[in-house]
PDB file of N, CA and C in Angstrom:
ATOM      1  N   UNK A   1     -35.458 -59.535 -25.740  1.00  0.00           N
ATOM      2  CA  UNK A   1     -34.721 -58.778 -24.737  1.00  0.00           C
ATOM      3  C   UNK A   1     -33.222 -58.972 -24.967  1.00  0.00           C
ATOM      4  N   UNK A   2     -32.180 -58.135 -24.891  1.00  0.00           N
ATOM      5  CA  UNK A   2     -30.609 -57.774 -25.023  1.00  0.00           C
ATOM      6  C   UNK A   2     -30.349 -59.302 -24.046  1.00  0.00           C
ATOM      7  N   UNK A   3     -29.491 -59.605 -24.373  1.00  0.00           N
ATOM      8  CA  UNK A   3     -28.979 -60.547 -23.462  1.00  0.00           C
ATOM      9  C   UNK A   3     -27.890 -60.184 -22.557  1.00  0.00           C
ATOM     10  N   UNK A   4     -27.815 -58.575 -22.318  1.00  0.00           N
ATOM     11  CA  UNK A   4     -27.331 -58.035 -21.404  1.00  0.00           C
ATOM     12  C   UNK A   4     -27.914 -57.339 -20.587  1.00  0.00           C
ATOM     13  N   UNK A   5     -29.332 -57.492 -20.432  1.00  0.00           N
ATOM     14  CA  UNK A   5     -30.412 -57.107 -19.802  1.00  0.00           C
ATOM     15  C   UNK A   5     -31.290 -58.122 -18.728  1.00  0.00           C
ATOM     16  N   UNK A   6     -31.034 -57.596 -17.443  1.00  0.00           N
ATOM     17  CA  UNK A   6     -31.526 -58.859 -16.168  1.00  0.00           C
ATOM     18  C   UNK A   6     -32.976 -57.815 -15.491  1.00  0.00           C
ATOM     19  N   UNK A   7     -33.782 -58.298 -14.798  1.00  0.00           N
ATOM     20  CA  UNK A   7     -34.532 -57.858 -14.588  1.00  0.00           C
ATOM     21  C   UNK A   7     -34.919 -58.995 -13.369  1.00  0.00           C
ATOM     22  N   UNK A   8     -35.521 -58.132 -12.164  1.00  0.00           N
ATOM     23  CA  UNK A   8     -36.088 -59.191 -11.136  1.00  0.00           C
ATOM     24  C   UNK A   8     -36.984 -57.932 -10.436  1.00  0.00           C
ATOM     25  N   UNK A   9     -38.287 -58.997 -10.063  1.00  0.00           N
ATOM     26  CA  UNK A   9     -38.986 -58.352  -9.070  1.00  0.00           C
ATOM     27  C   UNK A   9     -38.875 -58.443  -7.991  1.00  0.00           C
ATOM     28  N   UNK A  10     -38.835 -57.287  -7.156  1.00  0.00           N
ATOM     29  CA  UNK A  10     -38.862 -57.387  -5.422  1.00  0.00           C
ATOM     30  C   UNK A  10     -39.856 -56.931  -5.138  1.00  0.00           C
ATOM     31  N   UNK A  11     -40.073 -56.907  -3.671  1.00  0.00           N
ATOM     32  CA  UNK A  11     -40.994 -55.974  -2.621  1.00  0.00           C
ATOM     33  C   UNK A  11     -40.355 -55.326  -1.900  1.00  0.00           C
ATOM     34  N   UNK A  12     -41.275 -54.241  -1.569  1.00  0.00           N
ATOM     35  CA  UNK A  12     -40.560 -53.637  -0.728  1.00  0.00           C
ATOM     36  C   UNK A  12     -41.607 -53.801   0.971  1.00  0.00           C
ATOM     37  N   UNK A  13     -40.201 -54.396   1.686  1.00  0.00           N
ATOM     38  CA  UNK A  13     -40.564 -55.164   2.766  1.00  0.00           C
ATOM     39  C   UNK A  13     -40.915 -54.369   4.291  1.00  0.00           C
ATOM     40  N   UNK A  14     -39.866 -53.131   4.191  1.00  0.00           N
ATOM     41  CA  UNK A  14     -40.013 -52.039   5.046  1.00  0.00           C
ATOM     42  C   UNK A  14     -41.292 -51.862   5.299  1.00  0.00           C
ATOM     43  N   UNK A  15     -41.644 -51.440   6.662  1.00  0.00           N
ATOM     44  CA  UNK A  15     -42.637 -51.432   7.717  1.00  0.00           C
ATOM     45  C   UNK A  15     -42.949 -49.749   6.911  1.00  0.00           C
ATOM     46  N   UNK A  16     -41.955 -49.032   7.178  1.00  0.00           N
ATOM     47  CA  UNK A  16     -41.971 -47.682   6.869  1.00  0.00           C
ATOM     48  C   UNK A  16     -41.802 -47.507   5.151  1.00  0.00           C
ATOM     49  N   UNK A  17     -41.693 -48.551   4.398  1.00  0.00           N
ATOM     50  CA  UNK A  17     -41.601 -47.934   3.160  1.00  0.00           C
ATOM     51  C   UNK A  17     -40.358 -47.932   2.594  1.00  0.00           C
ATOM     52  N   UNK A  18     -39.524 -47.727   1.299  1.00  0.00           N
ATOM     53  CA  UNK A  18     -38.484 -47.004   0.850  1.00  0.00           C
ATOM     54  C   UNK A  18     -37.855 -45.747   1.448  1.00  0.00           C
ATOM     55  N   UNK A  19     -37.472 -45.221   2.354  1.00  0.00           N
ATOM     56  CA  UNK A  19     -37.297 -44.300   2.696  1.00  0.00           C
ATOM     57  C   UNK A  19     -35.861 -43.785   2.697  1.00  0.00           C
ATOM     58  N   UNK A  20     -35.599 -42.390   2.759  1.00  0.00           N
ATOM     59  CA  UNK A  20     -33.885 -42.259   2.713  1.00  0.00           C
ATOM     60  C   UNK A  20     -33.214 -42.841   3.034  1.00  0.00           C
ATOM     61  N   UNK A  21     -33.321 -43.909   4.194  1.00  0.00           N
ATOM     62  CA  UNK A  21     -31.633 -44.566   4.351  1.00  0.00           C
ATOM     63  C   UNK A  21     -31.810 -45.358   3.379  1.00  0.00           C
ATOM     64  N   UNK A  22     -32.914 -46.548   3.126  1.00  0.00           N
ATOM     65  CA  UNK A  22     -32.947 -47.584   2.317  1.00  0.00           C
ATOM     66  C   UNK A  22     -32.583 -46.928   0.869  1.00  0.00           C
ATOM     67  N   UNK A  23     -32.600 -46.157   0.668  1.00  0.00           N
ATOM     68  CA  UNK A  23     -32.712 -45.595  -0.793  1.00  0.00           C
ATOM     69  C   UNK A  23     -31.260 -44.942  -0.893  1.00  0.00           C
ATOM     70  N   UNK A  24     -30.493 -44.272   0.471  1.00  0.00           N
ATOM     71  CA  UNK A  24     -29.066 -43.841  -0.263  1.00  0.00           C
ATOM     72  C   UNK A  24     -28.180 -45.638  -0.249  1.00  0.00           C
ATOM     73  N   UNK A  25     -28.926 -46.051   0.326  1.00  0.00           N
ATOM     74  CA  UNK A  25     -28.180 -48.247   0.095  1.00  0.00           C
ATOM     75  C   UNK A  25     -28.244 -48.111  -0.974  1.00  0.00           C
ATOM     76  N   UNK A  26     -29.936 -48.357  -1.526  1.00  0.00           N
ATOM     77  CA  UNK A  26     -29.584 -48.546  -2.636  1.00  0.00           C
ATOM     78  C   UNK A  26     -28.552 -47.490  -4.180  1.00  0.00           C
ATOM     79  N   UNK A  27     -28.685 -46.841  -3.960  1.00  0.00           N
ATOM     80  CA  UNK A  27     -27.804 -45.662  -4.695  1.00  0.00           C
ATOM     81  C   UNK A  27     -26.273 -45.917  -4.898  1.00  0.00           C
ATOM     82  N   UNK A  28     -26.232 -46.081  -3.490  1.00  0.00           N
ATOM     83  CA  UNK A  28     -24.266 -46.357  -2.888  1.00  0.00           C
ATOM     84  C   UNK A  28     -24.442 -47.735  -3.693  1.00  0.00           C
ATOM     85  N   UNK A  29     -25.107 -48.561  -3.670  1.00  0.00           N
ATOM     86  CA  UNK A  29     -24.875 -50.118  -4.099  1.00  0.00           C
ATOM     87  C   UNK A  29     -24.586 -50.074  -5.549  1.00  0.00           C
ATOM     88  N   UNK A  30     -25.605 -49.455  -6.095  1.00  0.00           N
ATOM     89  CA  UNK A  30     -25.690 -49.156  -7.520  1.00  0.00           C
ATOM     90  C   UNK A  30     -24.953 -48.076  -8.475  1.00  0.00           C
ATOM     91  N   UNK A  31     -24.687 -47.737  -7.856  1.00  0.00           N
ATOM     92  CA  UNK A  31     -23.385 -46.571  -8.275  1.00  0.00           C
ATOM     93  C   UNK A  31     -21.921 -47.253  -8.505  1.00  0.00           C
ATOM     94  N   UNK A  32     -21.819 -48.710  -7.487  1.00  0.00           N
ATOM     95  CA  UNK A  32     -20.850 -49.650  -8.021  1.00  0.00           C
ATOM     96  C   UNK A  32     -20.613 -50.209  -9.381  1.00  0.00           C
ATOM     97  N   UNK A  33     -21.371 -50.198  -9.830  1.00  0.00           N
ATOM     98  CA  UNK A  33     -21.643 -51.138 -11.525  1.00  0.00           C
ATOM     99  C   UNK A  33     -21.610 -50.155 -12.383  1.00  0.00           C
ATOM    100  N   UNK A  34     -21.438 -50.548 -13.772  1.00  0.00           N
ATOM    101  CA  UNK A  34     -21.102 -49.384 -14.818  1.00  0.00           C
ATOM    102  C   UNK A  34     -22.301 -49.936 -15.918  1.00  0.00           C
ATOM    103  N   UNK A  35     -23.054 -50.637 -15.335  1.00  0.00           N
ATOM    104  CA  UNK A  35     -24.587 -50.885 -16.209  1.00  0.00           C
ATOM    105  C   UNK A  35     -25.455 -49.820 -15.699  1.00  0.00           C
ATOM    106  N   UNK A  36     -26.329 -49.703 -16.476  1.00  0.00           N
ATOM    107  CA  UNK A  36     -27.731 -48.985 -16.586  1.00  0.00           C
ATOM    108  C   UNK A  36     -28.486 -49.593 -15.771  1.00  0.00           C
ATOM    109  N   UNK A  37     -28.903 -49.080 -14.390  1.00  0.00           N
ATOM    110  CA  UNK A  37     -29.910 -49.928 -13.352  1.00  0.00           C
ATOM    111  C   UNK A  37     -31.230 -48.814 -13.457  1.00  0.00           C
ATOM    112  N   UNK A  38     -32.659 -49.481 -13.949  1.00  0.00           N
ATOM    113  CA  UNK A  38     -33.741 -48.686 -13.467  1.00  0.00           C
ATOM    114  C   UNK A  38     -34.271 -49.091 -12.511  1.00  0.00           C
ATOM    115  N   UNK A  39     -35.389 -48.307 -11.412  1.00  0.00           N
ATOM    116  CA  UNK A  39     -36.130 -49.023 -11.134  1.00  0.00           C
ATOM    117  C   UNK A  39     -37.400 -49.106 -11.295  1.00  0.00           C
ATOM    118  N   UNK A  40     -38.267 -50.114 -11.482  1.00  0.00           N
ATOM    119  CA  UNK A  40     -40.241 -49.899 -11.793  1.00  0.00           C
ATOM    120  C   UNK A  40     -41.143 -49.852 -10.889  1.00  0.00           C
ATOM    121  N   UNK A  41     -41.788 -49.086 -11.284  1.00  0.00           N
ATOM    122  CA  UNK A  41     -42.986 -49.341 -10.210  1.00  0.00           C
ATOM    123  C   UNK A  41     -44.201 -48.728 -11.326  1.00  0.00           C
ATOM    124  N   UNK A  42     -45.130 -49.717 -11.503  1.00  0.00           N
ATOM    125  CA  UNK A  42     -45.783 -49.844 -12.627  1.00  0.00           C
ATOM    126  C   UNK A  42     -45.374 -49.190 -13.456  1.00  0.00           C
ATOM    127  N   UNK A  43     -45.890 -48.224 -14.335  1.00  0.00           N
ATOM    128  CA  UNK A  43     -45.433 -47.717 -16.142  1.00  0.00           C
ATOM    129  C   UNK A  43     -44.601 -46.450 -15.458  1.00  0.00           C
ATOM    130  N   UNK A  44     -43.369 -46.046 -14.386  1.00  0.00           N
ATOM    131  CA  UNK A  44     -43.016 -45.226 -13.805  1.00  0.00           C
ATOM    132  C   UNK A  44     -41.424 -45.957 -13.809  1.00  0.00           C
ATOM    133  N   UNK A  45     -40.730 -45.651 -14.527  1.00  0.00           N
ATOM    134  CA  UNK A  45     -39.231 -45.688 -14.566  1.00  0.00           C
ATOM    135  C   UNK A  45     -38.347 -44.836 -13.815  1.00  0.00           C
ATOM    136  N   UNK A  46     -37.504 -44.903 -13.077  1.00  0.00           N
ATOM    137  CA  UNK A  46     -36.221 -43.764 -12.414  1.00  0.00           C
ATOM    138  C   UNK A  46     -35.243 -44.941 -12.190  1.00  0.00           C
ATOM    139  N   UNK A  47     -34.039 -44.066 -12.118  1.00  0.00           N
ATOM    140  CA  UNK A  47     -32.838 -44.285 -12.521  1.00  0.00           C
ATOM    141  C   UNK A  47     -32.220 -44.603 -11.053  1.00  0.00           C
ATOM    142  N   UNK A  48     -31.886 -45.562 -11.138  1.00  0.00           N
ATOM    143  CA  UNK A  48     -31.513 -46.510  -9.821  1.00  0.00           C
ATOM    144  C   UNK A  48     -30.043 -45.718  -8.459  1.00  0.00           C
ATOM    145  N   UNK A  49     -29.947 -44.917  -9.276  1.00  0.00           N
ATOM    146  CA  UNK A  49     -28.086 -44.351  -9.423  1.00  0.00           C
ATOM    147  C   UNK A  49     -28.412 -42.678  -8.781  1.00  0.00           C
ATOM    148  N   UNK A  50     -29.694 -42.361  -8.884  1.00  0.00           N
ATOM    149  CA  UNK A  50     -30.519 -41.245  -8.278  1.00  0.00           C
ATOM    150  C   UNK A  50     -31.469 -40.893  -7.028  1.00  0.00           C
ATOM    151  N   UNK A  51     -30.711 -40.415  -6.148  1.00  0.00           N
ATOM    152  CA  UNK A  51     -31.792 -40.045  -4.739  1.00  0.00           C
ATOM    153  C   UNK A  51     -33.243 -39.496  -4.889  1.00  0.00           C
ATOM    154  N   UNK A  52     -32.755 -38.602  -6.080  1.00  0.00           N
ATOM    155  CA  UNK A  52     -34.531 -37.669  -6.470  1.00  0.00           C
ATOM    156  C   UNK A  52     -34.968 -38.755  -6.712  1.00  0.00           C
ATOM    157  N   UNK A  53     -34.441 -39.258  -7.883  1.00  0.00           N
ATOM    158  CA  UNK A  53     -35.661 -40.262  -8.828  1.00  0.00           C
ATOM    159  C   UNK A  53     -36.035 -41.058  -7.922  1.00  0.00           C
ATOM    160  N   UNK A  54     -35.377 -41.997  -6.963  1.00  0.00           N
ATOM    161  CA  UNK A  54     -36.013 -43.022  -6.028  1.00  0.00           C
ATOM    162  C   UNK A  54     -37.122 -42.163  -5.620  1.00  0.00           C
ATOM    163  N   UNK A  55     -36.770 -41.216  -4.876  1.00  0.00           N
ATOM    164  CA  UNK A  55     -37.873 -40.111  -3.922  1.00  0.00           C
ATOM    165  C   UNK A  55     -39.395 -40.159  -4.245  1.00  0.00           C
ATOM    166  N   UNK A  56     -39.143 -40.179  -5.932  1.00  0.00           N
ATOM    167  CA  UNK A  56     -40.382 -39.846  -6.737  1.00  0.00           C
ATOM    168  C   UNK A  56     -41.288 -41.282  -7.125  1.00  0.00           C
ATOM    169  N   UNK A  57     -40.508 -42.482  -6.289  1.00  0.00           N
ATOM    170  CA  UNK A  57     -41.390 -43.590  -6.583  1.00  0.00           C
ATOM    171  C   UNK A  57     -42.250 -43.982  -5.720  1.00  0.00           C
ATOM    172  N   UNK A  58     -41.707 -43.342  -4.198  1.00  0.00           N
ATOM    173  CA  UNK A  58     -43.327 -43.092  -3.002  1.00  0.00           C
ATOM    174  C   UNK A  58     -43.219 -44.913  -2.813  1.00  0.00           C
ATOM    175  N   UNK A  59     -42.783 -45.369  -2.695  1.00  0.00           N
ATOM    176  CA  UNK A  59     -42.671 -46.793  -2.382  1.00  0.00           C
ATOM    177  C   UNK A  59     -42.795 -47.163  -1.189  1.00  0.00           C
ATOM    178  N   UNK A  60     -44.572 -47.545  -0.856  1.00  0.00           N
ATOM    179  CA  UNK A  60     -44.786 -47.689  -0.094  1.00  0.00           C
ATOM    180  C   UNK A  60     -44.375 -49.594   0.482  1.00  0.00           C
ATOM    181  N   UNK A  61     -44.723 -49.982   1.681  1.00  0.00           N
ATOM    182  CA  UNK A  61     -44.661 -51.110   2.360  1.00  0.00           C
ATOM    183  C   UNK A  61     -45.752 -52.190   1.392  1.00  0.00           C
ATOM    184  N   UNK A  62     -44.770 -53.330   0.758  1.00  0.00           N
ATOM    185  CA  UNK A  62     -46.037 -54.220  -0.202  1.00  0.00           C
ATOM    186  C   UNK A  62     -45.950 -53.851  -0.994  1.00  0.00           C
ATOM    187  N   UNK A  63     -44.902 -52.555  -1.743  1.00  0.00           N
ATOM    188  CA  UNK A  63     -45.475 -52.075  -3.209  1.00  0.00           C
ATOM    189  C   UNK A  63     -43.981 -52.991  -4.312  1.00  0.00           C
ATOM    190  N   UNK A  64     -44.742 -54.048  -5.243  1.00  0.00           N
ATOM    191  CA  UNK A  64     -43.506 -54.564  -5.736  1.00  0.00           C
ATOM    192  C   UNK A  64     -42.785 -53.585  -6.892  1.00  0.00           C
ATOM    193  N   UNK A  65     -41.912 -54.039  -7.091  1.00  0.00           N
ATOM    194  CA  UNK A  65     -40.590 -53.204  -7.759  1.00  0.00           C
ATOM    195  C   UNK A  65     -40.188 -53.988  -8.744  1.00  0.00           C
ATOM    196  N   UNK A  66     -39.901 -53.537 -10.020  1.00  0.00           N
ATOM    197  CA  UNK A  66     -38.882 -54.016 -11.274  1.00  0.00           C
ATOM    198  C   UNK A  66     -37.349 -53.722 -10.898  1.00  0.00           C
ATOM    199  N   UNK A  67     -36.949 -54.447 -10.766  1.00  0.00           N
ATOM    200  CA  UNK A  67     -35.331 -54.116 -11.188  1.00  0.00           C
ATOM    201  C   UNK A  67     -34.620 -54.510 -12.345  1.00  0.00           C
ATOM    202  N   UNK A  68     -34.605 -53.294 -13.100  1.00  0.00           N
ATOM    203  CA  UNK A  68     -33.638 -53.942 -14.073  1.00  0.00           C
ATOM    204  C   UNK A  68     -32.519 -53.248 -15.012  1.00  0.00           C
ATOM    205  N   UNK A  69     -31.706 -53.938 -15.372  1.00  0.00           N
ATOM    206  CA  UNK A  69     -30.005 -53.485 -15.590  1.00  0.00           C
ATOM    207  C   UNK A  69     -29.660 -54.011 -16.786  1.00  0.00           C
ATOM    208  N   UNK A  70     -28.774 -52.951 -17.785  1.00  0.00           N
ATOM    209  CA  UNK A  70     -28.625 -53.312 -18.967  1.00  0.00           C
ATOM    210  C   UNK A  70     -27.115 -52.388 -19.025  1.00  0.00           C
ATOM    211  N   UNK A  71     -26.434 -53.874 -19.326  1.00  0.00           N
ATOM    212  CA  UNK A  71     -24.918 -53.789 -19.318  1.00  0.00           C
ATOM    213  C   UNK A  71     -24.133 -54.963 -18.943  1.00  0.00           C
ATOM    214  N   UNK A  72     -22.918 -54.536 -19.119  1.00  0.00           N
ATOM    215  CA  UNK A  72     -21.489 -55.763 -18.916  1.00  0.00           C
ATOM    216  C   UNK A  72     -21.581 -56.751 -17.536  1.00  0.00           C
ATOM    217  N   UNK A  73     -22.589 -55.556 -16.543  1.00  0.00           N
ATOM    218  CA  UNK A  73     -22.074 -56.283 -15.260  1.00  0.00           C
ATOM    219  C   UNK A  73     -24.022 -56.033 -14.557  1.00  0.00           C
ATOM    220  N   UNK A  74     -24.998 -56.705 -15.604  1.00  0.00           N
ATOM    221  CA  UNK A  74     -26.347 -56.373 -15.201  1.00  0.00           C
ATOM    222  C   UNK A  74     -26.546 -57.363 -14.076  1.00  0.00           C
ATOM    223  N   UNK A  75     -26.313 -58.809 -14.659  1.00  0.00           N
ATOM    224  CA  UNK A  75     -26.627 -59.687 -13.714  1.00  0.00           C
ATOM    225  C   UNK A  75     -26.087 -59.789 -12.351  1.00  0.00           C
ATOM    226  N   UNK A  76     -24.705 -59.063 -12.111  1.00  0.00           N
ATOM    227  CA  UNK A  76     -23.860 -59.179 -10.747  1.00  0.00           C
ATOM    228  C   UNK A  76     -24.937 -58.163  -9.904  1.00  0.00           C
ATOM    229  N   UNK A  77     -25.237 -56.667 -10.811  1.00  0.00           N
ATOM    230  CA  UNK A  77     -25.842 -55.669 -10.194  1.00  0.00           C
ATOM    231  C   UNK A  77     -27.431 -55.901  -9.466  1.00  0.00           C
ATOM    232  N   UNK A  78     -28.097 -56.648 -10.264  1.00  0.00           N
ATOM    233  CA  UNK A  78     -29.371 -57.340  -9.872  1.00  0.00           C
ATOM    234  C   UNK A  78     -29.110 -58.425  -8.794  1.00  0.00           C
ATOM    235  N   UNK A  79     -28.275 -58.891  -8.937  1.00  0.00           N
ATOM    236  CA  UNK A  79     -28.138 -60.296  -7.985  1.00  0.00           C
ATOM    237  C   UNK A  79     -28.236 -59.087  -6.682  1.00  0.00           C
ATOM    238  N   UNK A  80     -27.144 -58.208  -6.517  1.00  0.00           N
ATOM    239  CA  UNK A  80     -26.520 -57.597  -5.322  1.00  0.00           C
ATOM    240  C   UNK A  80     -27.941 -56.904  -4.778  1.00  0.00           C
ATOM    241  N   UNK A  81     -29.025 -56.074  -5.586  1.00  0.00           N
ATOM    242  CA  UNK A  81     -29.588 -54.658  -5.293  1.00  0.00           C
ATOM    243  C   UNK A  81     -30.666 -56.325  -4.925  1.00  0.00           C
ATOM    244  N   UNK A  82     -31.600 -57.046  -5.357  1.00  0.00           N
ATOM    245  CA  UNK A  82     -32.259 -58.330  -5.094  1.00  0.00           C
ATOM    246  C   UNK A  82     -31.934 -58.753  -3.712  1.00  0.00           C
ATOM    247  N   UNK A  83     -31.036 -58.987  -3.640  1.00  0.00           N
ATOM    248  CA  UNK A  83     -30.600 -59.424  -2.165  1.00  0.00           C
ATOM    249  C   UNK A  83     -30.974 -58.100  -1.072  1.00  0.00           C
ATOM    250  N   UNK A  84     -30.145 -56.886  -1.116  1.00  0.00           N
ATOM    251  CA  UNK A  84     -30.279 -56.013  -0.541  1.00  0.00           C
ATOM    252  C   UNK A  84     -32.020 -55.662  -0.334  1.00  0.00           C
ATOM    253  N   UNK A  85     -33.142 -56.217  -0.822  1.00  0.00           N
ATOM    254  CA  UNK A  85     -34.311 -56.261  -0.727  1.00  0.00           C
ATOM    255  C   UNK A  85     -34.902 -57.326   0.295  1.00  0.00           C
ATOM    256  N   UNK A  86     -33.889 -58.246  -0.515  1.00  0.00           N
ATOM    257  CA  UNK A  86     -34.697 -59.988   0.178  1.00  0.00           C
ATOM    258  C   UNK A  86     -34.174 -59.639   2.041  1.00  0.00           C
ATOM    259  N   UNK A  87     -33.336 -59.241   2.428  1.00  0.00           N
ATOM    260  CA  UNK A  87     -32.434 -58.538   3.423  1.00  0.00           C
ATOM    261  C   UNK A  87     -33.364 -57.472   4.082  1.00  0.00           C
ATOM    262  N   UNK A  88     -34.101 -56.657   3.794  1.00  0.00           N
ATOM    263  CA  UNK A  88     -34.758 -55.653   4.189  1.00  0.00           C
ATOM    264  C   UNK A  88     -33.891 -54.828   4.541  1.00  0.00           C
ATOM    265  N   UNK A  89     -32.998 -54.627   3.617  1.00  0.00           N
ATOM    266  CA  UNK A  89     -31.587 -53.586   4.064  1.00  0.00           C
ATOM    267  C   UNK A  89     -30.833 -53.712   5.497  1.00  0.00           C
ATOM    268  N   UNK A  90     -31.010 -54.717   5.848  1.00  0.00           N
ATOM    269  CA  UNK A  90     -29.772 -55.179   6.982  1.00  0.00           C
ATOM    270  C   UNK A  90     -28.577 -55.677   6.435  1.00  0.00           C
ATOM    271  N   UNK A  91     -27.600 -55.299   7.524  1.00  0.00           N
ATOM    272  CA  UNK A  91     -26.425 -55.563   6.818  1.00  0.00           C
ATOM    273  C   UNK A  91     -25.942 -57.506   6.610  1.00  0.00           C
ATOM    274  N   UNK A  92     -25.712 -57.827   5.922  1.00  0.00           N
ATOM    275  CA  UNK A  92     -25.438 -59.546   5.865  1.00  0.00           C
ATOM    276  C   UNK A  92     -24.680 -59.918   6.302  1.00  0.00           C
ATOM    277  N   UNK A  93     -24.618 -61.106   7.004  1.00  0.00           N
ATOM    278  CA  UNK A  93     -23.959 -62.211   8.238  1.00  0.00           C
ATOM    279  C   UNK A  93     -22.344 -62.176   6.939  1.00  0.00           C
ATOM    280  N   UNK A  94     -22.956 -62.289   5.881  1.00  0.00           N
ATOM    281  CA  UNK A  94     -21.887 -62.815   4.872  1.00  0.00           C
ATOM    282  C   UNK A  94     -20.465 -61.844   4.055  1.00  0.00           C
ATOM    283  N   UNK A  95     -19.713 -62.516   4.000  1.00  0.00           N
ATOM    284  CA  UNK A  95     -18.109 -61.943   4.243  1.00  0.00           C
ATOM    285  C   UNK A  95     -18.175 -61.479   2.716  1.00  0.00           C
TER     286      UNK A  95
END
């Protein structure tokens, strides 16, 4: 693997699923970084940086997720979109 390539699994913790708000978070979050963010859901790749493509991953409540980023700034981008999971998309106590 590139050693500019991070990868972490989440869940998705939502009662309701991935759904549009959680998904323009993640977008707005990931649109920050100038790495390549996908996301997985078994042999099903879309592009982290995309409203359709999320749309098309149906990510239900319990269904785990690949995250992973290939570029200058993969590991900052994974740390951030990881958290924003572990969080269940609430906003953080932290400054």
């Amino acid at each position: 693997m590139d050693p500019s390539t991070v990868s972490r699994e989440v869940v998705v913790g939502l009662e309701e699923g991935l759904h549009l708000t959680p998904m323009r978070a993640v977008t707005l979050l990931a649109e920050q970084f100038t790495c390549e963010i996908s996301i997985h859901k078994g042999d099903r790749a879309v592009d982290a940086k995309s409203m359709l493509d999320l749309m098309t991953l149906m990510a239900e409540h319990g269904t785990p997720l690949v995250l992973t980023a290939r570029g200058p700034d993969a590991e900052a981008a994974i740390q951030a979109l990881g958290d924003l999971f572990d969080c269940n998309f609430r906003p953080s106590d932290r400054a």
